[in-house]
Protein backbone atom coordinates (compact mmCIF):
# COMPACT_ATOMS: atom_id res chain seq x y z
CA UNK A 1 0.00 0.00 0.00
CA UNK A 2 1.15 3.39 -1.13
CA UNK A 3 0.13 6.84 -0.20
CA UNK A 4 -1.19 8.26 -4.10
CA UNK A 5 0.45 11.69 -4.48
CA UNK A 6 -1.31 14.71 -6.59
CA UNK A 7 -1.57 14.92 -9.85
CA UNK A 8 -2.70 11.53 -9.62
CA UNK A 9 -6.57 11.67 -10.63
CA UNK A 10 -7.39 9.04 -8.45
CA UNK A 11 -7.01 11.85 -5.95
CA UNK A 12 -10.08 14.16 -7.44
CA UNK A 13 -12.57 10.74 -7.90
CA UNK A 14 -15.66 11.28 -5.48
CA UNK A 15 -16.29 8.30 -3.74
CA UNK A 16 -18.77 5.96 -3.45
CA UNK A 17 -20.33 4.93 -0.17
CA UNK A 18 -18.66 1.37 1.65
CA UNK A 19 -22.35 -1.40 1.11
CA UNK A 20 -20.79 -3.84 3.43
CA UNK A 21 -18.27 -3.82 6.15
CA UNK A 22 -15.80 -7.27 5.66
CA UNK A 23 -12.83 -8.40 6.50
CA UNK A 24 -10.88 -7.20 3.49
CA UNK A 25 -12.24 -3.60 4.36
CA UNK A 26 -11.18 -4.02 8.21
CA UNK A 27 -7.89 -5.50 7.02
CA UNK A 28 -7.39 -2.08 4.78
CA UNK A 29 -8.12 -0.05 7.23
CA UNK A 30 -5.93 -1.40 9.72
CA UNK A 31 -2.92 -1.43 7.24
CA UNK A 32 -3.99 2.55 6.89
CA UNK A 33 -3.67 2.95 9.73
CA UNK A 34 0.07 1.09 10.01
CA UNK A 35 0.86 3.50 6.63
CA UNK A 36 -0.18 6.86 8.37
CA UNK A 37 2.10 5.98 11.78
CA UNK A 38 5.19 5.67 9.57
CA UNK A 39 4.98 9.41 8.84
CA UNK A 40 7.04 11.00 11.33
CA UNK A 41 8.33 14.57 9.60
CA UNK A 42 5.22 15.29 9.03
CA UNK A 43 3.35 13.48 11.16
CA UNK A 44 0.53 11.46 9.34
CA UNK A 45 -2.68 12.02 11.26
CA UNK A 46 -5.32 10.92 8.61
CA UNK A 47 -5.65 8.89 5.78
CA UNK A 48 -8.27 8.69 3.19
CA UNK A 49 -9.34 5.90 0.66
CA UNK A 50 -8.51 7.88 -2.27
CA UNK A 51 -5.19 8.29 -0.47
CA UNK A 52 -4.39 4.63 -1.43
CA UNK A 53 -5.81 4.56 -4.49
CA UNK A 54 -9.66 3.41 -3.68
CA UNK A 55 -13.03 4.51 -4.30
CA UNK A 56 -15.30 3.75 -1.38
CA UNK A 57 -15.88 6.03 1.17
CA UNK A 58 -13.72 5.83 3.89
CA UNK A 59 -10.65 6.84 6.16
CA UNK A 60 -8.37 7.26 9.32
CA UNK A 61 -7.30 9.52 11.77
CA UNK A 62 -5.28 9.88 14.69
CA UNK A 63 -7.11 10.79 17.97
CA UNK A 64 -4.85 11.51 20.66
CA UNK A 65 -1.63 10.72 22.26
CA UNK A 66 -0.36 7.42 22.28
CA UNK A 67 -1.54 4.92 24.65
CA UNK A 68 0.35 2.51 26.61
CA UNK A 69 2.24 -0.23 24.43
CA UNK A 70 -0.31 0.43 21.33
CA UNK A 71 1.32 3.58 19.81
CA UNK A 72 -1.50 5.97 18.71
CA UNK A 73 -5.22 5.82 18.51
CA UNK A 74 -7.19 5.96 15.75
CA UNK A 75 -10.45 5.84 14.43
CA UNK A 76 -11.47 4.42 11.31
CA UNK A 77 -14.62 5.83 10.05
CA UNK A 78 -16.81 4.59 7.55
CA UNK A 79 -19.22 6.65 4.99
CA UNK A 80 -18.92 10.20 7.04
CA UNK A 81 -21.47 12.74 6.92
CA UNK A 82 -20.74 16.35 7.73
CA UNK A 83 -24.24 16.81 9.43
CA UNK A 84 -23.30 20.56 10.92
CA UNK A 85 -20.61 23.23 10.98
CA UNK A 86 -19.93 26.04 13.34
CA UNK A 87 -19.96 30.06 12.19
CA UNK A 88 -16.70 30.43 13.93
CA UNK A 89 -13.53 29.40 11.47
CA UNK A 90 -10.45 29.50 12.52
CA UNK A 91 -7.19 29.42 9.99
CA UNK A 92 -5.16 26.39 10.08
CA UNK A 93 -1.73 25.71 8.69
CA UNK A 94 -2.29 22.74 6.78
CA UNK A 95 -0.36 19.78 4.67
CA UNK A 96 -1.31 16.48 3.04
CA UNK A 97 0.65 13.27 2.90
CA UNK A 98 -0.53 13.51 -0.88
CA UNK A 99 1.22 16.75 -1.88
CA UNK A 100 4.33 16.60 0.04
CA UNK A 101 6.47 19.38 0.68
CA UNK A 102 3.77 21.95 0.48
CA UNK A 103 1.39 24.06 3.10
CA UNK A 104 -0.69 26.35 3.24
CA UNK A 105 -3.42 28.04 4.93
CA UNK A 106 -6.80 26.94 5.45
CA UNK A 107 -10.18 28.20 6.71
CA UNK A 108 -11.72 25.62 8.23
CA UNK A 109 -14.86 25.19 10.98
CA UNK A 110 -13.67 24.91 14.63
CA UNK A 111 -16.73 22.78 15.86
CA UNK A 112 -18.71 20.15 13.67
CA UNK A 113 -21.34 17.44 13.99
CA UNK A 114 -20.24 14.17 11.70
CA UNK A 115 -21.89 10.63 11.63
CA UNK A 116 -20.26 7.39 10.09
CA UNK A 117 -19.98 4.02 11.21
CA UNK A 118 -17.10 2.57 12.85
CA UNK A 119 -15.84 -0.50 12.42
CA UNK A 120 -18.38 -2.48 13.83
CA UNK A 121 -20.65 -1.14 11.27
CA UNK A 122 -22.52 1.11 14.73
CA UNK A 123 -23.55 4.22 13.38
CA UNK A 124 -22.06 7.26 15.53
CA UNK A 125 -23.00 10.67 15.65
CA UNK A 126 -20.84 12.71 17.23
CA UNK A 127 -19.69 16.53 18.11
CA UNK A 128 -15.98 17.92 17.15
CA UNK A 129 -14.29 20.52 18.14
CA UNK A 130 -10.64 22.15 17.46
CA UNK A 131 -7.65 19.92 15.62
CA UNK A 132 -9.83 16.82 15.42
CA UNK A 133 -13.04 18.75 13.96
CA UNK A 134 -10.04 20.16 11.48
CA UNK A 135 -8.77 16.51 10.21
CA UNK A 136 -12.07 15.11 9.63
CA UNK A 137 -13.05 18.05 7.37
CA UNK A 138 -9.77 17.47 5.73
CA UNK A 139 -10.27 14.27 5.21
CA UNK A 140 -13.87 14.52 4.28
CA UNK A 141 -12.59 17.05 1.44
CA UNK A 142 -10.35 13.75 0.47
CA UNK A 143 -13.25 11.49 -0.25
CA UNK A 144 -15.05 14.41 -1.91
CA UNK A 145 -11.99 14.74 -4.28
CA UNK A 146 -10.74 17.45 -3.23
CA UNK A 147 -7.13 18.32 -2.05
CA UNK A 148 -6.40 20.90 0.44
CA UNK A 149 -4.50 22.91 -1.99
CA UNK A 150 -7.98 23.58 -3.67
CA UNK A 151 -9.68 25.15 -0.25
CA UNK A 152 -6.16 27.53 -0.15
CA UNK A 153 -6.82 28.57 -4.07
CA UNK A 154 -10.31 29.07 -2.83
CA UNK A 155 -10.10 31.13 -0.55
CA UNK A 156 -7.18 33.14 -1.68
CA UNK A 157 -4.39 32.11 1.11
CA UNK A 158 -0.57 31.58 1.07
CA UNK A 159 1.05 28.22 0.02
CA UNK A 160 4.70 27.33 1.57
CA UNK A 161 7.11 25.32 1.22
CA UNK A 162 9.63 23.68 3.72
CA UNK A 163 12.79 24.55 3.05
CA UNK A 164 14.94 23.14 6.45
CA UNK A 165 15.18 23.06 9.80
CA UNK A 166 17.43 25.87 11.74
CA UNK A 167 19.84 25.41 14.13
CA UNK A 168 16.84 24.70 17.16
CA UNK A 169 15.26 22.33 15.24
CA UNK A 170 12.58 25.07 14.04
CA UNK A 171 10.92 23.83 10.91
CA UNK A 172 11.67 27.04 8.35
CA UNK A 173 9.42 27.67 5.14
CA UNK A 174 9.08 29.92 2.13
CA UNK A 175 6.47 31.90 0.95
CA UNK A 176 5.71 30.40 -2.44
CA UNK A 177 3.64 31.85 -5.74
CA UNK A 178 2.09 29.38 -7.69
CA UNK A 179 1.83 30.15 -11.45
């Protein structure tokens, strides 16, 4: 399994919701989530199905610190629904796995309302707020085909670049211009 990196056009396919929760969909989603915890610089926190190169409607995402010998929770959630979004944004600085090397800054909702089923197939409804409220829309974007680069173009915000760390370990980027 591979992490599918933009211009691929499997990247910008809408996809279709999951009929039936099996073991070659629970197997997937466990080896997504193996995939996103080898990202260390950046730090993988989500990963969608388009990601990987499939079509059904579903993804990953980090929830929290690690616990015990388990490394880090996630949550695999299947056929999301943005039910509700808050009026207050907030703007995020933002990356994808899928276009590496590039940031930018994003508008996104600081409080939403989601339901999907987990991997049990129970439907969940659920409120979130602040950096987890932030990956699901990202990821939500994903399986809508679109990439976060779009939301920056969008809504008229700054792309970067990393371009090193200085001598603290800072992470340093540049200001880019697309053409």
């Amino acid at each position: 399994m591979q992490i599918v990196k933009a211009p691929d056009q499997r990247l910008r396919v809408k996809t279709k919701p999951v009929k039936k929760i099996n073991p070659a969909l629970l197997n997937t989603l466990s080896q997504m989530v193996k995939l996103t915890k080898t990202f260390k610089d950046p730090e993988g926190v989500g990963l969608a199905a388009n990601q990987v190169g499939l079509e059904e409607s579903f993804f990953v995402v980090k929830n929290g610190p690690p616990t015990g010998e388990t490394g880090e929770k996630f949550i695999k959630v299947i056929n999301p629904k943005l039910i509700s979004t808050s009026k207050r944004t907030k703007k995020y600085f933002e990356g994808c796995l899928s276009v590496p090397n590039m940031w930018g800054e994003v508008i996104r909702h600081t409080n939403i309302r989601v339901s999907y089923q987990d991997e049990t197939g129970k439907n969940v409804t659920q409120p979130l707020r602040g950096v987890l409220a932030w990956i699901f829309q990202h990821e939500i974007d994903h399986l809508n085909g679109l990439l976060f680069s779009d939301k920056v173009l969008q809504q008229k915000g700054k792309f970067y670049k990393f371009i090193g760390r200085d001598k603290t370990g800072t992470d340093n980027f540049e200001e880019i211009s697309l053409p």
